[in-house]
Protein backbone atom coordinates (compact mmCIF):
# COMPACT_ATOMS: atom_id res chain seq x y z
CA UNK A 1 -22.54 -20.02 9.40
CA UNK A 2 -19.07 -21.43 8.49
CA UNK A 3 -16.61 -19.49 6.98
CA UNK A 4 -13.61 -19.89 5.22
CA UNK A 5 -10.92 -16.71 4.23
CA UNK A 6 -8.99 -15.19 1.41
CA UNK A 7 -6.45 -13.37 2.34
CA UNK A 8 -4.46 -12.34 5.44
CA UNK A 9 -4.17 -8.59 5.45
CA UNK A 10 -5.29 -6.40 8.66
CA UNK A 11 -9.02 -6.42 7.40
CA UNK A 12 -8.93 -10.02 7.48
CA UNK A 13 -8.24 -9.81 11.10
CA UNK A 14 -10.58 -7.53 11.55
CA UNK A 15 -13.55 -9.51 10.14
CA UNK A 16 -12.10 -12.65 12.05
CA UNK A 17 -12.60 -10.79 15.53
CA UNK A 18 -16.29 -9.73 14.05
CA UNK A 19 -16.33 -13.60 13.66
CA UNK A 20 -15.97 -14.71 17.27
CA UNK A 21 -18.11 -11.79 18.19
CA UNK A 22 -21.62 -13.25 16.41
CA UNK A 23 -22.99 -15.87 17.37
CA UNK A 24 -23.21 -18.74 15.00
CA UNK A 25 -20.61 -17.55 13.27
CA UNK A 26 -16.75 -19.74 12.99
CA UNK A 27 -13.98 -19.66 10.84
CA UNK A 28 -12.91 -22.72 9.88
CA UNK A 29 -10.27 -22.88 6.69
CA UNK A 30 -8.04 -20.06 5.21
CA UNK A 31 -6.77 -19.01 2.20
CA UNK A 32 -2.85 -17.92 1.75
CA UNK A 33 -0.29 -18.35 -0.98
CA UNK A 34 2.09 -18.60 1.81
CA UNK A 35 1.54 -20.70 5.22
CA UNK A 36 3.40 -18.50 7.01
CA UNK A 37 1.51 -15.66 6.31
CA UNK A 38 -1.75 -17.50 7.66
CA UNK A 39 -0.19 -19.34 10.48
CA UNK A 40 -0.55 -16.18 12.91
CA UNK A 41 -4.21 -15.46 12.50
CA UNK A 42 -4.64 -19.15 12.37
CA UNK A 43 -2.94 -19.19 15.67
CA UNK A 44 -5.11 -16.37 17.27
CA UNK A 45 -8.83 -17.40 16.02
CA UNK A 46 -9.11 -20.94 16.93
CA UNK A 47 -6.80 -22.69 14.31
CA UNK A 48 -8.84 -22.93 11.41
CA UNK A 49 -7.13 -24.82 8.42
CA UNK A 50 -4.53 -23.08 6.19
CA UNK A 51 -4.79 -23.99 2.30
CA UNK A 52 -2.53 -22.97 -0.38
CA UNK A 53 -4.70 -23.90 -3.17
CA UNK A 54 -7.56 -22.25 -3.40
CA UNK A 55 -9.56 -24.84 -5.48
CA UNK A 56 -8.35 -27.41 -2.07
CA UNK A 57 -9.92 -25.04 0.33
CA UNK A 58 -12.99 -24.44 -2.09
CA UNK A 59 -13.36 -28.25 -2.54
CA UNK A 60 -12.54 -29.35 0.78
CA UNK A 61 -13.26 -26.90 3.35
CA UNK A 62 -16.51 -27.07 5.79
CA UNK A 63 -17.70 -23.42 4.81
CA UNK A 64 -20.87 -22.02 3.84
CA UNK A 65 -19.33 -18.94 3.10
CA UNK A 66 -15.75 -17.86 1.33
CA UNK A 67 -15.16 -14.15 2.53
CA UNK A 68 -13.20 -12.22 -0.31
CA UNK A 69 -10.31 -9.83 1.15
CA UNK A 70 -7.68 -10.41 -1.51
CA UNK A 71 -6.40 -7.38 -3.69
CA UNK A 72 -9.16 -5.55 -5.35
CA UNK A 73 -8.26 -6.61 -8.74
CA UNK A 74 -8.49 -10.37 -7.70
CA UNK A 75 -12.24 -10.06 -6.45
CA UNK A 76 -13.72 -10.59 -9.97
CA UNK A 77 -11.95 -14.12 -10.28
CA UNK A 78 -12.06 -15.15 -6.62
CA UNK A 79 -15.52 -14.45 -6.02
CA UNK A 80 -16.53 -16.42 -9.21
CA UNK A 81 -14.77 -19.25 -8.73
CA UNK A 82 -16.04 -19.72 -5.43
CA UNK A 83 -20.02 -19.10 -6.98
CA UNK A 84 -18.72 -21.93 -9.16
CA UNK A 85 -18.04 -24.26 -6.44
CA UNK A 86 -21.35 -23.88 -5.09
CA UNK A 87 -20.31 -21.21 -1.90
CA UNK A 88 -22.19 -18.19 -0.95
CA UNK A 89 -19.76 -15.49 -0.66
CA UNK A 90 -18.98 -12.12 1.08
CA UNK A 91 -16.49 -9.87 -0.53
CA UNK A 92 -14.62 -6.64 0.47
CA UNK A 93 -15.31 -3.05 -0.88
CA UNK A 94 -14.54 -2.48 -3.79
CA UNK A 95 -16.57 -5.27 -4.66
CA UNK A 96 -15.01 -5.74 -8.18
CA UNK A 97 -12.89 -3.29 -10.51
CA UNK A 98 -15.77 -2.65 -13.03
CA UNK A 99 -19.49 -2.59 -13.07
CA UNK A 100 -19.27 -4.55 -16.06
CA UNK A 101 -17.58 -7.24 -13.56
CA UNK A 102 -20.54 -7.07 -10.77
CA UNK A 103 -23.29 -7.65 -13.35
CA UNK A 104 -21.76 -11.07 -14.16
CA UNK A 105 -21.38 -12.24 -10.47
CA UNK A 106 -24.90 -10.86 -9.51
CA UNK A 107 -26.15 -13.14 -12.94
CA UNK A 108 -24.48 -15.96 -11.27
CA UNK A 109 -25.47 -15.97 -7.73
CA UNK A 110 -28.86 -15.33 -8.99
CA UNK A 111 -28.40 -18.07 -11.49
CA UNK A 112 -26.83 -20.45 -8.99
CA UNK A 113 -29.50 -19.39 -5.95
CA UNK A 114 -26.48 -18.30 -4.22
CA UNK A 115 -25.55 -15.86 -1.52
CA UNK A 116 -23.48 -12.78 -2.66
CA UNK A 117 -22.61 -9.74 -0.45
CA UNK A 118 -20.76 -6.42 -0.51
CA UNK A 119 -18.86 -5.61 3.09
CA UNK A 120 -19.55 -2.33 3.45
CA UNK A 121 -19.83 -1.31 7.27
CA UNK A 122 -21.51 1.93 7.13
CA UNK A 123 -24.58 0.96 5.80
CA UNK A 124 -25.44 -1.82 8.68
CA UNK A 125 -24.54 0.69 11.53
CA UNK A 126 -27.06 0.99 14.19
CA UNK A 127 -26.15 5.16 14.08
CA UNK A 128 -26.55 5.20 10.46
CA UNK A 129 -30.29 3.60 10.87
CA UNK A 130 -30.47 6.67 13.62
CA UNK A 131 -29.98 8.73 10.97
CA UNK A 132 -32.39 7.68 8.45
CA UNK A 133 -35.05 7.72 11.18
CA UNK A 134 -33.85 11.70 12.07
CA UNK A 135 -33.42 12.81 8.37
CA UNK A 136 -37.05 13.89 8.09
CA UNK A 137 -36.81 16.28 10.62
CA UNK A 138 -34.08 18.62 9.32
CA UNK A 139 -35.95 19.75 6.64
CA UNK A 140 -35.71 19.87 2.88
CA UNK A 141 -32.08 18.48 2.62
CA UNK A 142 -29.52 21.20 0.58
CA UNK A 143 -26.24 19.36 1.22
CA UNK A 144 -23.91 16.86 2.53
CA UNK A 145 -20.38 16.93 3.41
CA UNK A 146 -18.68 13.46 3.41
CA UNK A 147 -14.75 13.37 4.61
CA UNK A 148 -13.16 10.04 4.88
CA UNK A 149 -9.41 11.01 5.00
CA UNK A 150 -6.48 8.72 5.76
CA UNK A 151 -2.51 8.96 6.07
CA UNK A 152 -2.10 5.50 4.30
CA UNK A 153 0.91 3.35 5.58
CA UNK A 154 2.09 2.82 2.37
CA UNK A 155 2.23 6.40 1.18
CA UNK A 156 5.74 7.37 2.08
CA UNK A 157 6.85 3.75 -0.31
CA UNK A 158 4.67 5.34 -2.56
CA UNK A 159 6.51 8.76 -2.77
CA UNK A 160 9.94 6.84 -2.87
CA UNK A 161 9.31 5.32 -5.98
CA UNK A 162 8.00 1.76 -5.09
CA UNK A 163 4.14 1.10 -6.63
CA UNK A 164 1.88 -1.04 -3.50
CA UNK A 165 -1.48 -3.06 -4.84
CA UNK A 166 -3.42 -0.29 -3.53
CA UNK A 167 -1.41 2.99 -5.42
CA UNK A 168 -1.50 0.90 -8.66
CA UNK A 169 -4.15 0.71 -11.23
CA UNK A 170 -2.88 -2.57 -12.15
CA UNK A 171 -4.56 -3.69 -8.97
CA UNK A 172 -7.76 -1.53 -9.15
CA UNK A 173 -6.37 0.79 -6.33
CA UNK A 174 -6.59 4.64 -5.45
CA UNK A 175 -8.44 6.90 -3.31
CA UNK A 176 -11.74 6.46 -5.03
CA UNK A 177 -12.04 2.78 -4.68
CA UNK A 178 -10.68 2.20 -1.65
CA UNK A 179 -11.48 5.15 1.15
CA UNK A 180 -13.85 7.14 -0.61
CA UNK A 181 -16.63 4.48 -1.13
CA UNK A 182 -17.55 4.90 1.76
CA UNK A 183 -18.56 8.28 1.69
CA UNK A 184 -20.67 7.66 -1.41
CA UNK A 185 -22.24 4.23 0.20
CA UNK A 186 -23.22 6.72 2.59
CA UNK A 187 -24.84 9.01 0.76
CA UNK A 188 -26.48 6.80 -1.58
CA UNK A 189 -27.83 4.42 1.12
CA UNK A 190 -30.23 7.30 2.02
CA UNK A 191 -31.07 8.89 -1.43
CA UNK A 192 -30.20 6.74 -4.68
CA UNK A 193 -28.47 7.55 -7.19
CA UNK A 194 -27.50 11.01 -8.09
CA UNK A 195 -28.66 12.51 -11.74
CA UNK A 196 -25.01 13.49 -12.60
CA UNK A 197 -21.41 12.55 -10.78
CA UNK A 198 -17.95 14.03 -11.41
CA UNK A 199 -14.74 13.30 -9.90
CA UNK A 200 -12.01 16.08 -9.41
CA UNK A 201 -8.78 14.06 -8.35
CA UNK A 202 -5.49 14.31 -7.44
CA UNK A 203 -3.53 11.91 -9.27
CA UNK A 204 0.12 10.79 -9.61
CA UNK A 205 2.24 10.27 -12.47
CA UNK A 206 1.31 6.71 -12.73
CA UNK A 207 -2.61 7.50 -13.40
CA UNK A 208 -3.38 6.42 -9.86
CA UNK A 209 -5.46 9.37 -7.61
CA UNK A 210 -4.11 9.51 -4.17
CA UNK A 211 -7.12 12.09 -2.94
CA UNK A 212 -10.29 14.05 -4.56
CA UNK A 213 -13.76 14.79 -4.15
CA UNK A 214 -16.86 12.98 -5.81
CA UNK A 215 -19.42 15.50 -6.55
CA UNK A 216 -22.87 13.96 -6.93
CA UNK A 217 -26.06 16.15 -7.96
CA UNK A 218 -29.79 15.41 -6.70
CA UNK A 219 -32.87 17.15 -7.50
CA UNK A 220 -32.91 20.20 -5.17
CA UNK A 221 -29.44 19.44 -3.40
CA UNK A 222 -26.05 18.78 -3.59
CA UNK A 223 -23.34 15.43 -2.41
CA UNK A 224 -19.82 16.06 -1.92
CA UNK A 225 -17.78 13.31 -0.86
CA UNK A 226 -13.90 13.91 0.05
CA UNK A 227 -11.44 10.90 0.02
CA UNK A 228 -7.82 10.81 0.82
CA UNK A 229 -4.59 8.86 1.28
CA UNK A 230 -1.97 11.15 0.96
CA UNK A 231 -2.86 13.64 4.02
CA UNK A 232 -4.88 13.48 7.22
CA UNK A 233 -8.23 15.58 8.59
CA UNK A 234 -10.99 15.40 10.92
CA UNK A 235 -13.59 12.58 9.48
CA UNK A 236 -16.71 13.52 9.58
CA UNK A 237 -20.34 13.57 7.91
CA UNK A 238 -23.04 16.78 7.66
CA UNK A 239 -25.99 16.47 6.36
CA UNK A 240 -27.95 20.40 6.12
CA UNK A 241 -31.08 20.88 6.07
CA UNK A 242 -33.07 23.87 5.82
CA UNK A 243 -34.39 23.01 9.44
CA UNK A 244 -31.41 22.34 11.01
CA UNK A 245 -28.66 19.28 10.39
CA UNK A 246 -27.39 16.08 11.71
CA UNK A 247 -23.25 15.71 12.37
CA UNK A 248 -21.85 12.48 12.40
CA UNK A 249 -18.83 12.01 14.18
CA UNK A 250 -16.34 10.18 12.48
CA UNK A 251 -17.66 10.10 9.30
CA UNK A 252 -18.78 7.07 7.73
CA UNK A 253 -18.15 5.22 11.07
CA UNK A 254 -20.89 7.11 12.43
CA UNK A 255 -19.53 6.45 16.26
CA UNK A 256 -22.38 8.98 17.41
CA UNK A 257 -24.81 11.47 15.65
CA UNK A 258 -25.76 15.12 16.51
CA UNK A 259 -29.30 16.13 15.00
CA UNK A 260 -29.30 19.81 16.02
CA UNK A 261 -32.79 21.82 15.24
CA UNK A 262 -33.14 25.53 15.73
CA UNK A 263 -31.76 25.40 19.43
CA UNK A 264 -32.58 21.82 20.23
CA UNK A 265 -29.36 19.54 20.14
CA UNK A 266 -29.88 15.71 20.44
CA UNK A 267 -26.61 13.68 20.57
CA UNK A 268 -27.71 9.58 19.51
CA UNK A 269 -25.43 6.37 19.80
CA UNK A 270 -26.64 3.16 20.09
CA UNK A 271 -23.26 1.64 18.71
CA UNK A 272 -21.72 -0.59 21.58
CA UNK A 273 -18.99 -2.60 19.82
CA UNK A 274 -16.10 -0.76 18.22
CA UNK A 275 -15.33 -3.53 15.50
CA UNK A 276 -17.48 -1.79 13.14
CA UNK A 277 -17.52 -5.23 11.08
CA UNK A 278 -19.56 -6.96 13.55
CA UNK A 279 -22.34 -5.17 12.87
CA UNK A 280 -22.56 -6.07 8.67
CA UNK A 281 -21.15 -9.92 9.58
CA UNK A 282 -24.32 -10.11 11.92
CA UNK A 283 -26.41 -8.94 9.37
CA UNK A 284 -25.24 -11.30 6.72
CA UNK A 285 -25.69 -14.17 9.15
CA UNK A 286 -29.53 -13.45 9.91
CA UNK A 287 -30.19 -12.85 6.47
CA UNK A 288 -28.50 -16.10 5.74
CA UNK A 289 -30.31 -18.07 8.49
CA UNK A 290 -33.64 -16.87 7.58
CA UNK A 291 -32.94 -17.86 3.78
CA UNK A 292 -33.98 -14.58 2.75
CA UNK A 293 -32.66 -14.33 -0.75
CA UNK A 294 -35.42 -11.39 -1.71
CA UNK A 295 -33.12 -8.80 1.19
CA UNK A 296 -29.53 -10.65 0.36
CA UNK A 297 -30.42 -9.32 -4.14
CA UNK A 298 -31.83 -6.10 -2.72
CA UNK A 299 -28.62 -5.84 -1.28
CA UNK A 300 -26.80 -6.67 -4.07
CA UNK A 301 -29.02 -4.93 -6.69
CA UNK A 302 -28.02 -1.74 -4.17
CA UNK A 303 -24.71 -2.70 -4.80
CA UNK A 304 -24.49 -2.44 -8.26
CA UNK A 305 -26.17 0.97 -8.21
CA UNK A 306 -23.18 2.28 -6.49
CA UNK A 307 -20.49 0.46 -8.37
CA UNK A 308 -22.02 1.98 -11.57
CA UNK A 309 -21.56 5.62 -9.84
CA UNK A 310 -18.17 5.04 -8.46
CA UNK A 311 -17.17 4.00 -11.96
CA UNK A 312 -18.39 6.92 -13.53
CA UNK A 313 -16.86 9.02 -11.40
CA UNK A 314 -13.81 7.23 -11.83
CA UNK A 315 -13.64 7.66 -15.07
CA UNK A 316 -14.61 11.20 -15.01
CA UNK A 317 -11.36 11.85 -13.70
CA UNK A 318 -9.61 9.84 -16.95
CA UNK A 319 -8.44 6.88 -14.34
CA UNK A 320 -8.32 3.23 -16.15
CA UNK A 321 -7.74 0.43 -14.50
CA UNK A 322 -6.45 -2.56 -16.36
CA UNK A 323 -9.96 -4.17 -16.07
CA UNK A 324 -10.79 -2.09 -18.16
């Protein structure tokens, strides 16, 4: 499974050490408008080639797969262009600004007999499979708690008037899109989609929400799904039952799970490596080796499910993007 990048932020490294982690996995050509921003992770993963034209790398590059980590609002035209040049792809969360955007690449992978994934962590977790197998036991489920909160680095930039990619709806950025889909991957990984969705945010001046909560409504229960970038909190997942309920430290990461009934208290983990993107890049690579297209649309047909929700909730809260 050969890989070329796009992109060099700190998720890029991220997914490179998942990279060296999996077997059968390399990294072997990446994508920067500027050498010099490459050159570093180059440097530390092996020395794959650095292109600054992207339809070189696509062309040239040995690479099965062209992982997507550029600004949200370039996923759209990134991850098609590399479907048109015949490469199975894996792109960051948010997979694209709109749904509208997602049902054209999923009509082209399909189309093309291509590869196309969403990477989303939470969802591949060994603890979150825990949970799935525990849920049963706690009982007609009432309601979930989802917090996912965040200081982000580029907050205080924010507040003194500058605008980064990810506080700017020009770039498809925010709370919502960026933190908080997790929390709703989350919950929809275990129960579909909700009947009705509404998004109560906090937004700046510019349009943009910097925190809110996602309130999603099931038959007989109840989703609530906190996001933030402009404070901190404990992050953490509940999930009540009317038989008890199951914790989950750390939220979305789910580094360990506490199913507690009446006075019985069972604390799980079978996580054992901290680079939570291991886990999904593992995934992708057996699913790829075993050419099992049927799993790789399931995933993606998932996919779309949730895009659709985060974009109504979005726009519950009257935030456009400019792919709009």
């Amino acid at each position: 499974m050969k890989i070329a990048t796009i992109g060099t932020g700190f998720i890029v490294e991220r997914f490179l050490s998942a990279v060296d982690d999996v077997e059968g996995a390399q990294c072997t050509a990446m994508y920067s408008r500027a050498e010099s921003s490459a050159r570093p992770l180059a440097d530390k993963f092996g020395g794959p080639s650095i292109y600054t034209d992207l339809n070189r790398m696509l062309d040239e590059a040995d690479a099965d797969f062209i992982y997507v980590a550029s600004p949200n609002s370039l996923h759209f035209e990134h991850v098609r262009t590399a479907l048109h040049k015949g490469k199975h792809v894996i792109c960051e969360k948010p997979f694209t600004s709109t749904a509208r955007e997602l049902e054209k690449l999923r009509a082209l992978a399909k189309e093309k007999r291509l590869m196309l994934f969403e990477a989303i962590t939470t969802i591949h977790l060994p603890n979150y499979e825990l949970i799935r197998q525990n849920i049963g036991k706690i009982g007609p489920i009432r309601f979930i708690q989802a917090n996912y909160s965040q200081y982000s680095s580029r907050y205080d930039k924010f507040l003194a008037g500058e605008t980064p990619n990810i506080f700017n709806p020009a770039f498809s950025g925010g709370a919502l899109v960026d933190i908080n889909v997790y929390n709703i991957h989350f919950i929809m990984n275990l129960f579909g989609k909700p009947d009705a969705v509404h998004y109560m945010a906090n937004t700046h001046t510019n349009g943009i929400d910097t925190s809110g909560v996602v309130l999603m409504k099931y038959p007989g229960f109840i989703g609530e799904a906190v996001g933030a970038k402009d404070t901190e909190s404990p992050n953490f997942c509940l999930i009540q039952g009317e038989k008890g309920y199951i914790e989950v430290e750390n939220g979305s990461s789910c580094e360990a799970i506490t199913v507690k009934i009446a006075d019985e208290e069972v604390v799980l983990n079978e996580q054992t490596n901290s680079n939570k993107l291991y886990y999904e890049l593992k995934a992708f690579r057996d699913i790829y080796e075993k050419e099992d297209y049927d799993r790789c649309y399931d995933l993606l047909d998932y996919s779309c499910n949730v895009l659709d929700i985060v974009e109504q909730a979005r726009k519950s809260a009257g935030i456009v993007f400019a792919a709009d």
